[in-house]
C-alpha atoms as a PDB file:
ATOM      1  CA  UNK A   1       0.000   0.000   0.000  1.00  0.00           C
ATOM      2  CA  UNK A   2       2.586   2.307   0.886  1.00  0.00           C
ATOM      3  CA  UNK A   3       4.139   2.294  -2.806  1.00  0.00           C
ATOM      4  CA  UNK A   4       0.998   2.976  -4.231  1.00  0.00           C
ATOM      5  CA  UNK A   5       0.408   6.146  -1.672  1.00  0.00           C
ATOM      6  CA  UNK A   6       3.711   7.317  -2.907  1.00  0.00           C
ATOM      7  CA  UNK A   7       3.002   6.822  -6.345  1.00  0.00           C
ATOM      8  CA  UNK A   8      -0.193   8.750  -6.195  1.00  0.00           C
ATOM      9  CA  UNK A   9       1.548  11.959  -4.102  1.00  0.00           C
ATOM     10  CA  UNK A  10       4.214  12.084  -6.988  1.00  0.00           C
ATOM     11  CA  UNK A  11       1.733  12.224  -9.429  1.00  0.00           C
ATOM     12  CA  UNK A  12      -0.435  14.804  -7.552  1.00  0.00           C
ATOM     13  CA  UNK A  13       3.354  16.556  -7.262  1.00  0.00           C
ATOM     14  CA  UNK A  14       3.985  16.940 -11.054  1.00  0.00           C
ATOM     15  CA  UNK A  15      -0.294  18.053 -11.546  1.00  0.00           C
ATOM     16  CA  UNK A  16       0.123  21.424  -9.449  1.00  0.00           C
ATOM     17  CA  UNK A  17       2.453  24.360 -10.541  1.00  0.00           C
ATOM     18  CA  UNK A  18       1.091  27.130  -7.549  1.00  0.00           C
ATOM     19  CA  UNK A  19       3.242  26.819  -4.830  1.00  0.00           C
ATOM     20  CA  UNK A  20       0.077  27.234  -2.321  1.00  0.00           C
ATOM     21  CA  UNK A  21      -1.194  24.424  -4.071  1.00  0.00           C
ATOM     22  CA  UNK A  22       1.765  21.889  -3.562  1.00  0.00           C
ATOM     23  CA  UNK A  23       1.711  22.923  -0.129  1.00  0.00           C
ATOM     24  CA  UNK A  24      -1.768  21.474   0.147  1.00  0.00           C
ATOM     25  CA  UNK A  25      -0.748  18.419  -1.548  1.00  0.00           C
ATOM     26  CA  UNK A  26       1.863  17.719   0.633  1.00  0.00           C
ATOM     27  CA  UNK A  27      -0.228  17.772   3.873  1.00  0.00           C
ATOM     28  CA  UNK A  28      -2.961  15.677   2.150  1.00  0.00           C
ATOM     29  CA  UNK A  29      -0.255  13.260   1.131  1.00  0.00           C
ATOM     30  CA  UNK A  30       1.558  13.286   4.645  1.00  0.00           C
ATOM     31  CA  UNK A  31      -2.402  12.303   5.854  1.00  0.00           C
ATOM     32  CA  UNK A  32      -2.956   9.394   3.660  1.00  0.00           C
ATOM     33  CA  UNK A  33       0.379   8.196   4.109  1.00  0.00           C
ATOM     34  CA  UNK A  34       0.187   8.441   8.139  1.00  0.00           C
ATOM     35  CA  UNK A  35      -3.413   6.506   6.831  1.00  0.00           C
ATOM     36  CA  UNK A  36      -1.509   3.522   5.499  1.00  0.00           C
ATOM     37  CA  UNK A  37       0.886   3.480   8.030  1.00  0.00           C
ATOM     38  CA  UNK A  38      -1.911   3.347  10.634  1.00  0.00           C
ATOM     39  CA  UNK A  39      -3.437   0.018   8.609  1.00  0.00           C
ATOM     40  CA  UNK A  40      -0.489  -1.674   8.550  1.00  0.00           C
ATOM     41  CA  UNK A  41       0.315  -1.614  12.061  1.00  0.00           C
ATOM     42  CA  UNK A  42      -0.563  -5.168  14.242  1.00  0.00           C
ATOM     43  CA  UNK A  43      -1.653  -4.921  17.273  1.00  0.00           C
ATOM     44  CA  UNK A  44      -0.117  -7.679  19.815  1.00  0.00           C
ATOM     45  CA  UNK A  45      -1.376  -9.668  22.491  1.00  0.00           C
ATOM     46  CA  UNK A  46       0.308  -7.336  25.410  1.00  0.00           C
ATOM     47  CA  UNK A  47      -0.347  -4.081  24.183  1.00  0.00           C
ATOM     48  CA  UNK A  48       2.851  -3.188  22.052  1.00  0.00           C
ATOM     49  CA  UNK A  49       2.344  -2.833  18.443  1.00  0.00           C
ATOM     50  CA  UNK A  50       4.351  -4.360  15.732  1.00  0.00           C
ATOM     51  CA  UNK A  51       4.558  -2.563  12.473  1.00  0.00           C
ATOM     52  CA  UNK A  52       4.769  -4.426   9.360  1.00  0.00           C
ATOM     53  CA  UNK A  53       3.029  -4.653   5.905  1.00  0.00           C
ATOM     54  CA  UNK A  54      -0.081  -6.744   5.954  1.00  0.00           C
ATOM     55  CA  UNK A  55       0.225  -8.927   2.913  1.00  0.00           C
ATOM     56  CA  UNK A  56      -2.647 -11.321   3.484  1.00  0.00           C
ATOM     57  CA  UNK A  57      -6.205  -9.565   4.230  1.00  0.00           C
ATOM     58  CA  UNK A  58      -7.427 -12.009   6.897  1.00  0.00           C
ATOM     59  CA  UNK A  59      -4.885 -10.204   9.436  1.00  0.00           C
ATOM     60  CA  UNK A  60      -7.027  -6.460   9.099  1.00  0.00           C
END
């Protein structure tokens, strides 16, 4: 997931040329990316969490 967030933030990148606008694509990006980071995270049995990429949908 994470390639494909930074895929779609470099594309959103090269689509705005106003400098207020890459500014706003840059803290939408940072958001979706913190998103995917979130999903990816396991939680543990005592508490901790263990981040990793979730290859196999049965662990969401």
């Amino acid at each position: 997931m994470l390639p494909v967030s930074l895929a779609i933030i470099g594309e959103l990148q090269q689509q705005v040329t106003d400098l207020t606008d890459k500014n706003q694509v840059n803290q939408e990006a940072t958001t979706a990316v913190d998103e995917v980071i979130e999903l990816s995270e396991m939680g543990v049995s005592n508490g901790h969490t263990k981040t990793g990429v979730i290859l196999n949908a049965s662990e969401l």
